[in-house]
Protein backbone atom coordinates (compact mmCIF):
# COMPACT_ATOMS: atom_id res chain seq x y z
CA UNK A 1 -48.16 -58.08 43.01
CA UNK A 2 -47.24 -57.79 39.44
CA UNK A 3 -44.94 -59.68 37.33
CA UNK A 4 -42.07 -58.30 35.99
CA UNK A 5 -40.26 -60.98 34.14
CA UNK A 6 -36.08 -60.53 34.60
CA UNK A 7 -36.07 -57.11 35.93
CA UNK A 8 -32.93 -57.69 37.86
CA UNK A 9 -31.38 -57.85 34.58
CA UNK A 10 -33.55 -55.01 32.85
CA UNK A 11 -30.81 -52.14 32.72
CA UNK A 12 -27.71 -54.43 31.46
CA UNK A 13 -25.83 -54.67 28.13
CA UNK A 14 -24.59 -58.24 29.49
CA UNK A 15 -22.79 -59.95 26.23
CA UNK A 16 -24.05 -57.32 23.64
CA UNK A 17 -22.16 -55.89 21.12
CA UNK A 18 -21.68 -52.46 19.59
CA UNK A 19 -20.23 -49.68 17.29
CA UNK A 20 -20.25 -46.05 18.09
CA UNK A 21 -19.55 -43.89 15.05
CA UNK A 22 -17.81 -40.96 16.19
CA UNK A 23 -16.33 -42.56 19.82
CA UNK A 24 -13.01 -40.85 19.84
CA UNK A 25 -14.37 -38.20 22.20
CA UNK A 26 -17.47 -36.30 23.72
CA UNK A 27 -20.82 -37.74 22.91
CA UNK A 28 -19.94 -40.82 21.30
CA UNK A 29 -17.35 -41.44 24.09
CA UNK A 30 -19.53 -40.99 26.84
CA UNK A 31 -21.81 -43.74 25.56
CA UNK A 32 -18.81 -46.52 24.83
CA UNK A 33 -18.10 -45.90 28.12
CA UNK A 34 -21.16 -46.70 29.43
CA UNK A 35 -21.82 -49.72 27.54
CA UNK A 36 -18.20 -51.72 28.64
CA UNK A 37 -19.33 -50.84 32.05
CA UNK A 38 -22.84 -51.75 31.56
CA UNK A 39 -21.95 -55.60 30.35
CA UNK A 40 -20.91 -55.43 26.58
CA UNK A 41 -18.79 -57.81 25.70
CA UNK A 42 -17.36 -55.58 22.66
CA UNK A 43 -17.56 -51.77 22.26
CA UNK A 44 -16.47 -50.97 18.31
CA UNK A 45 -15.54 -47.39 18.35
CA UNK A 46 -14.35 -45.34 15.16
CA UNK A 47 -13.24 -42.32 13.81
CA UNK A 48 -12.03 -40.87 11.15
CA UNK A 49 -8.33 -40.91 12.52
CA UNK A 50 -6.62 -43.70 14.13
CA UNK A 51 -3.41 -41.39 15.95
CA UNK A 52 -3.38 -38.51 17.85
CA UNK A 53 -5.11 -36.26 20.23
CA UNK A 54 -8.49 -36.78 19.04
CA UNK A 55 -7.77 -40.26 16.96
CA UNK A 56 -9.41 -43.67 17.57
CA UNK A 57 -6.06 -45.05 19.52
CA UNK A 58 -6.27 -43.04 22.92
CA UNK A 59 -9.72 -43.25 23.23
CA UNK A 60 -9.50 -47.34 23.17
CA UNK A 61 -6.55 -46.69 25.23
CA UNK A 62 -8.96 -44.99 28.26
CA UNK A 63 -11.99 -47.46 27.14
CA UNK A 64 -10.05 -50.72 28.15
CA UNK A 65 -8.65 -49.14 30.96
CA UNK A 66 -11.61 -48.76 32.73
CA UNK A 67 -11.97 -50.43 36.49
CA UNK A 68 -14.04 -53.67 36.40
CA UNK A 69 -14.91 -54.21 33.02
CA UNK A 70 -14.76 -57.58 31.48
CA UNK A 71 -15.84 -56.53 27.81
CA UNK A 72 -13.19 -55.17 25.04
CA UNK A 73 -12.98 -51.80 22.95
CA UNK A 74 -11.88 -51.92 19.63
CA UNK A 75 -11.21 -48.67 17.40
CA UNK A 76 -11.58 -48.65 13.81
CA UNK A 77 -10.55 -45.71 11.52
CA UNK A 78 -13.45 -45.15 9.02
CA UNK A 79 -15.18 -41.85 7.30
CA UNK A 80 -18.71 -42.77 7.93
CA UNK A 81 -19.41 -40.39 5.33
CA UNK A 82 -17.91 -42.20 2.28
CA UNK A 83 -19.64 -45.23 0.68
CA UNK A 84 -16.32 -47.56 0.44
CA UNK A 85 -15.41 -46.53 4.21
CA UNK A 86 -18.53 -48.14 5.36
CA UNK A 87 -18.65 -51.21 3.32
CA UNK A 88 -14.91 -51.59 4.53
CA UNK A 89 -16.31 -50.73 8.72
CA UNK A 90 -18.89 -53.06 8.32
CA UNK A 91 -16.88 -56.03 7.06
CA UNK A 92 -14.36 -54.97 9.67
CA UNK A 93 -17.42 -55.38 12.77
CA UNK A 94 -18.16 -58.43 10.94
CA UNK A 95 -14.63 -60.16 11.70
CA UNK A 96 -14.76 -59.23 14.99
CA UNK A 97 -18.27 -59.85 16.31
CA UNK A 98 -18.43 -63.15 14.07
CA UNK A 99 -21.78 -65.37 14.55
CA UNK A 100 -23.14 -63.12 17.54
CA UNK A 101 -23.60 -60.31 15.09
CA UNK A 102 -24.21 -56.60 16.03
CA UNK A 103 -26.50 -56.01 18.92
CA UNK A 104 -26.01 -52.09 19.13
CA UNK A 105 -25.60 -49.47 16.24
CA UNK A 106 -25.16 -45.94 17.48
CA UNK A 107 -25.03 -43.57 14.41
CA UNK A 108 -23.09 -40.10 16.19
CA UNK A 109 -20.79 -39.22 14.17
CA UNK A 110 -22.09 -35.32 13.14
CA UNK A 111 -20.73 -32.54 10.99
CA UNK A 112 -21.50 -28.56 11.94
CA UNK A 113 -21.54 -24.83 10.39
CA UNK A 114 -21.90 -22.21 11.43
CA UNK A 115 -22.07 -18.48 9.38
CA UNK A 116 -23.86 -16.05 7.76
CA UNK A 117 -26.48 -17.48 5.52
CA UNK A 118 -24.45 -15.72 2.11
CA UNK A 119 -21.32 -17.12 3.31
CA UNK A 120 -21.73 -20.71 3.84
CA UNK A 121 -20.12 -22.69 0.73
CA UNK A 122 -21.77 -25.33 -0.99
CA UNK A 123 -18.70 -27.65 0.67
CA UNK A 124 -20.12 -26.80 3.86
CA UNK A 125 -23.91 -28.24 2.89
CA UNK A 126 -22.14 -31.49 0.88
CA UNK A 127 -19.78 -32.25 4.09
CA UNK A 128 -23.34 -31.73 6.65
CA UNK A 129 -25.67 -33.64 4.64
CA UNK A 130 -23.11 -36.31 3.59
CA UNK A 131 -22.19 -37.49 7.40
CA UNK A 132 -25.14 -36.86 9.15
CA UNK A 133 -27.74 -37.79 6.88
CA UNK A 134 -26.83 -40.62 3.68
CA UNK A 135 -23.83 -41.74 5.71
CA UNK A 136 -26.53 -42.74 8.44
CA UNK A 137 -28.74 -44.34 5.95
CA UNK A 138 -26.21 -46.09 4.25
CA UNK A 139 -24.38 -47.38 7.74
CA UNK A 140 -27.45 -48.58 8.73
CA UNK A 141 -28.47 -50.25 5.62
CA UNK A 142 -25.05 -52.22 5.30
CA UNK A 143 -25.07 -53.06 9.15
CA UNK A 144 -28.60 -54.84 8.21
CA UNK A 145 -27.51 -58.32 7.52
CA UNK A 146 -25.54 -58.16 11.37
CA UNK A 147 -28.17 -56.82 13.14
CA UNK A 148 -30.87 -59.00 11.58
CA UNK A 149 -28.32 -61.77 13.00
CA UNK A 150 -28.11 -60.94 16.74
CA UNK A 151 -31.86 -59.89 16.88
CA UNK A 152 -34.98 -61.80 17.90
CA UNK A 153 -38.56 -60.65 19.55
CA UNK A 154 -37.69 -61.04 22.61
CA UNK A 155 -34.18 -59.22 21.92
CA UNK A 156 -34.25 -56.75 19.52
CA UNK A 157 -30.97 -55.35 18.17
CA UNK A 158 -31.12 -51.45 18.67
CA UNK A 159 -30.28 -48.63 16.32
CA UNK A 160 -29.87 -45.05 17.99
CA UNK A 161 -29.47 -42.08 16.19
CA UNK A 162 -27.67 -38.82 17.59
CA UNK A 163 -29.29 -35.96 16.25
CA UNK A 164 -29.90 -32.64 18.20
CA UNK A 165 -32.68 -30.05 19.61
CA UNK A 166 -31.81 -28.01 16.44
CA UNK A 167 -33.67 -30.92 14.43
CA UNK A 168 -37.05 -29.77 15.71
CA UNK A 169 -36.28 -25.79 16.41
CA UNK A 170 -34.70 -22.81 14.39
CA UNK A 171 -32.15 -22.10 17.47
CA UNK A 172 -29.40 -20.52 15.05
CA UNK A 173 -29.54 -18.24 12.35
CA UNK A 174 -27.79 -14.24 11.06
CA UNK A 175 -24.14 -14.17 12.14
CA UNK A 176 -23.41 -17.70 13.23
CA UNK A 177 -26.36 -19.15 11.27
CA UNK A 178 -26.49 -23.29 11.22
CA UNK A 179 -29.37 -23.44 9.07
CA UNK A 180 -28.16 -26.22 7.37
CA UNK A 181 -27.17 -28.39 9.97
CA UNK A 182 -30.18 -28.02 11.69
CA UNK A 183 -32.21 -28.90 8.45
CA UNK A 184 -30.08 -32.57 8.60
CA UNK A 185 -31.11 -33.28 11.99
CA UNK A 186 -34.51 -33.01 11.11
CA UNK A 187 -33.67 -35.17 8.06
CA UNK A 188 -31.78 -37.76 10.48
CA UNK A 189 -34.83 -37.78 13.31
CA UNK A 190 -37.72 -38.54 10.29
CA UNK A 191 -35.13 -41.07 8.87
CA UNK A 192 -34.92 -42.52 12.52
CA UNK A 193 -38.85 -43.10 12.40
CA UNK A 194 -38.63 -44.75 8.67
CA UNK A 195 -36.32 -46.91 9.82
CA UNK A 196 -38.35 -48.38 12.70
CA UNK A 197 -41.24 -48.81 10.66
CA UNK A 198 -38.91 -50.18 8.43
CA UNK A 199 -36.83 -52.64 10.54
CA UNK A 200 -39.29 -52.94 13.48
CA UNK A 201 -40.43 -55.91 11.99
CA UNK A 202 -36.69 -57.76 11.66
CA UNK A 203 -36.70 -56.90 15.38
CA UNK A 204 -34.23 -53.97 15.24
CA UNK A 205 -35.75 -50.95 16.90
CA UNK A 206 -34.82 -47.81 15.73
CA UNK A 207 -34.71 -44.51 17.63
CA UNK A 208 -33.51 -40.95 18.65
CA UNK A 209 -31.61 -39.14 20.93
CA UNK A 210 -31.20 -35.26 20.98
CA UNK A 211 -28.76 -33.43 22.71
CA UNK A 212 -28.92 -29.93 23.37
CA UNK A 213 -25.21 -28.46 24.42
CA UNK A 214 -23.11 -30.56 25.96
CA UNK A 215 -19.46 -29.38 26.04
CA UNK A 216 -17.55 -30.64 23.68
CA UNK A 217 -15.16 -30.10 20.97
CA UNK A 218 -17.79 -30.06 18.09
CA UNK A 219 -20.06 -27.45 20.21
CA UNK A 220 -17.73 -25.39 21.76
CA UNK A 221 -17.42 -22.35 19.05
CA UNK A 222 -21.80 -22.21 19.13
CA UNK A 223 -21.01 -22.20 22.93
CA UNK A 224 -18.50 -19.59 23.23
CA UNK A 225 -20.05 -17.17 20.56
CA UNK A 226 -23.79 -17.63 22.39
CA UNK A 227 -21.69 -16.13 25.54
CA UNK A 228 -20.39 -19.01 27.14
CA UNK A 229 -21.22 -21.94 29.81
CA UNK A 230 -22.35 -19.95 32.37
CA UNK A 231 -24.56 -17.76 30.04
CA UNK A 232 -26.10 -21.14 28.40
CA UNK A 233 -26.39 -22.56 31.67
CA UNK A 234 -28.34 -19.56 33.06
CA UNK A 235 -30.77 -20.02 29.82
CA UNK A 236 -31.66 -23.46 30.80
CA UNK A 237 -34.48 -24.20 32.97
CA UNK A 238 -31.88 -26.70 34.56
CA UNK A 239 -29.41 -23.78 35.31
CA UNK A 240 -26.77 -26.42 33.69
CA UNK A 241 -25.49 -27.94 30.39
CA UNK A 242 -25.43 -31.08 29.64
CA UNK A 243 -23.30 -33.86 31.67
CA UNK A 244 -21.58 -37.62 30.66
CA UNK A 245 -24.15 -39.28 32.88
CA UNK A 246 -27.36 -37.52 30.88
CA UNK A 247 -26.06 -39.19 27.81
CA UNK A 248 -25.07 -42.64 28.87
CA UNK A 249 -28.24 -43.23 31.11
CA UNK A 250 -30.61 -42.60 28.58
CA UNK A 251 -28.62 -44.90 25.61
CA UNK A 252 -28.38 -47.55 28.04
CA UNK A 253 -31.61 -47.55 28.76
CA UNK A 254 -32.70 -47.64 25.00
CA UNK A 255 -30.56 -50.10 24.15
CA UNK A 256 -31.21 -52.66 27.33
CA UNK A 257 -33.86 -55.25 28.03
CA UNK A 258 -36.18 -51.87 29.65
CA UNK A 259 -36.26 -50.20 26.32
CA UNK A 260 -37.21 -53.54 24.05
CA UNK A 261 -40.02 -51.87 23.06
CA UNK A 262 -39.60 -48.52 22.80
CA UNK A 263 -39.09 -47.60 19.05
CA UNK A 264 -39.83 -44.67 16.53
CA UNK A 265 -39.04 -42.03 19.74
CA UNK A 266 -36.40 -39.37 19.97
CA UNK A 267 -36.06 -37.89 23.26
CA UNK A 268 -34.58 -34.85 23.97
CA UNK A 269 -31.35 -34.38 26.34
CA UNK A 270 -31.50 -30.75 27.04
CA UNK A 271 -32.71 -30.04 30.41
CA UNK A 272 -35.95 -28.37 28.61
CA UNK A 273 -34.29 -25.60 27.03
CA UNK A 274 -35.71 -26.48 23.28
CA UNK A 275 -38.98 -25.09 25.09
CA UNK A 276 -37.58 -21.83 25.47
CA UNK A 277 -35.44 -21.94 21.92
CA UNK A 278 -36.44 -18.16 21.40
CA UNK A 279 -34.07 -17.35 24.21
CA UNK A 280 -31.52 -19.82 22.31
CA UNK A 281 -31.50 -17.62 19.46
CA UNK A 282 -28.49 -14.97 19.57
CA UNK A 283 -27.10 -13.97 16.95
């Protein structure tokens, strides 16, 4: 019989801590939701606006409303994209988690574009490369000092990056071209392996997830002008887009006791359909 040391406890977030960038909705929601009802004690969500529809407020409203949790969620307005927000975030986290220091950093917050190649303006490249690339780098780099603090060998603190299928594919180009975006994600997945070469040895693993469509307010224009959910669905070797559940299961798994040692990876969400990108490709 083999040994498996605490594998009752392997898939829990029991007592951890964590900030989602971008948790006001989709993606980033999904996995704050998961984590309060997988044990965290606080889930730190932000966006860039506190009120409203899409803003910080309701989402914290639905997070502690959830049945049986014993953990809090906590919304803080921030642009993840601008140097000052960040510092501010991060001494924000800091008041709140205190001496147990950040467990979980999940860098989601994403910008997208879609056009012709002639018409995208050079706002559109600044805004992509600004959120999903440096402000990842530079969230991660002033987060350091709190994840360094709740991490130890036999508990690494966890960084996940959200990046996408489009990071390793050219699934968009002509009329509704995202050339650009997809170049970041490729810049955010080889940043993801720096960084666990980088911070592997503090004990912070560092990896990737990529999505392929899920709906959701930031996808639904690519969705609608590639013909649609059941089209895209069709496409998909899974005959379906993406769901909550695909999300949260596989960030709760990176970021519990069963993926300790898992770092440098990005795994694909996307029911296998970045294996038949050609199809992908309507323009």
């Amino acid at each position: 019989m083999s040994q498996l040391k605490n594998f009752d406890t392997a898939f829990t977030l029991q007592g951890k801590t964590a900030l989602v960038t971008g948790g006001s909705r989709g993606l980033g929601l999904h996995m704050a939701t998961a984590f309060l009802r997988s044990g965290c004690s606080h889930v730190i969500v932000t966006a860039r606006k506190l009120e409203g529809e899409q803003g910080i407020q309701q989402a914290v409203d639905k997070l502690n409303r959830l049945p049986g949790i014993r953990g809090k969620a906590i919304g803080i307005a921030a642009n993840v994209a601008d140097s000052k927000d960040i510092v501010r975030l991060v001494g924000e986290v800091k008041d709140i988690v205190g001496s147990k220091g950040l467990n979980i950093l999940v860098c989601n917050a994403g910008a997208a574009w879609g056009s012709k190649f002639e018409d995208a303006p050079p706002s559109s490249s600044v805004k992509i490369l600004d959120l999903n690339v440096r402000g990842v780098f530079e969230l991660v780099q002033k987060s350091l000092p709190l994840l360094e603090q709740a991490s130890s060998r036999d508990d690494p603190s966890r960084v996940l990056i959200i990046s996408s299928t489009a990071g390793n594919n050219v699934p968009h180009v002509g009329e509704h071209g995202t050339i650009m975006y997809s170049a970041s994600k490729a810049a955010a997945n080889h940043l993801g392996r720096n960084l666990a070469v980088e911070l592997g040895p503090r004990y912070i693993t560092s990896n990737i997830i990529s999505p392929g469509f899920f709906p959701s307010k930031l996808a639904q224009g690519l969705i609608s002008n590639l013909g649609g959910i059941d089209s895209l669905s069709k496409d998909n070797p899974m005959r379906r887009l993406g769901e909550p559940e695909d999300i949260a299961g596989v960030a709760v798994f990176l970021c519990s006791p069963a993926g300790k040692y898992v770092n440098g990876v990005e795994i694909a969400v996307d029911g296998g359909a970045r294996l038949s990108a050609g199809r992908m490709s309507r323009l």
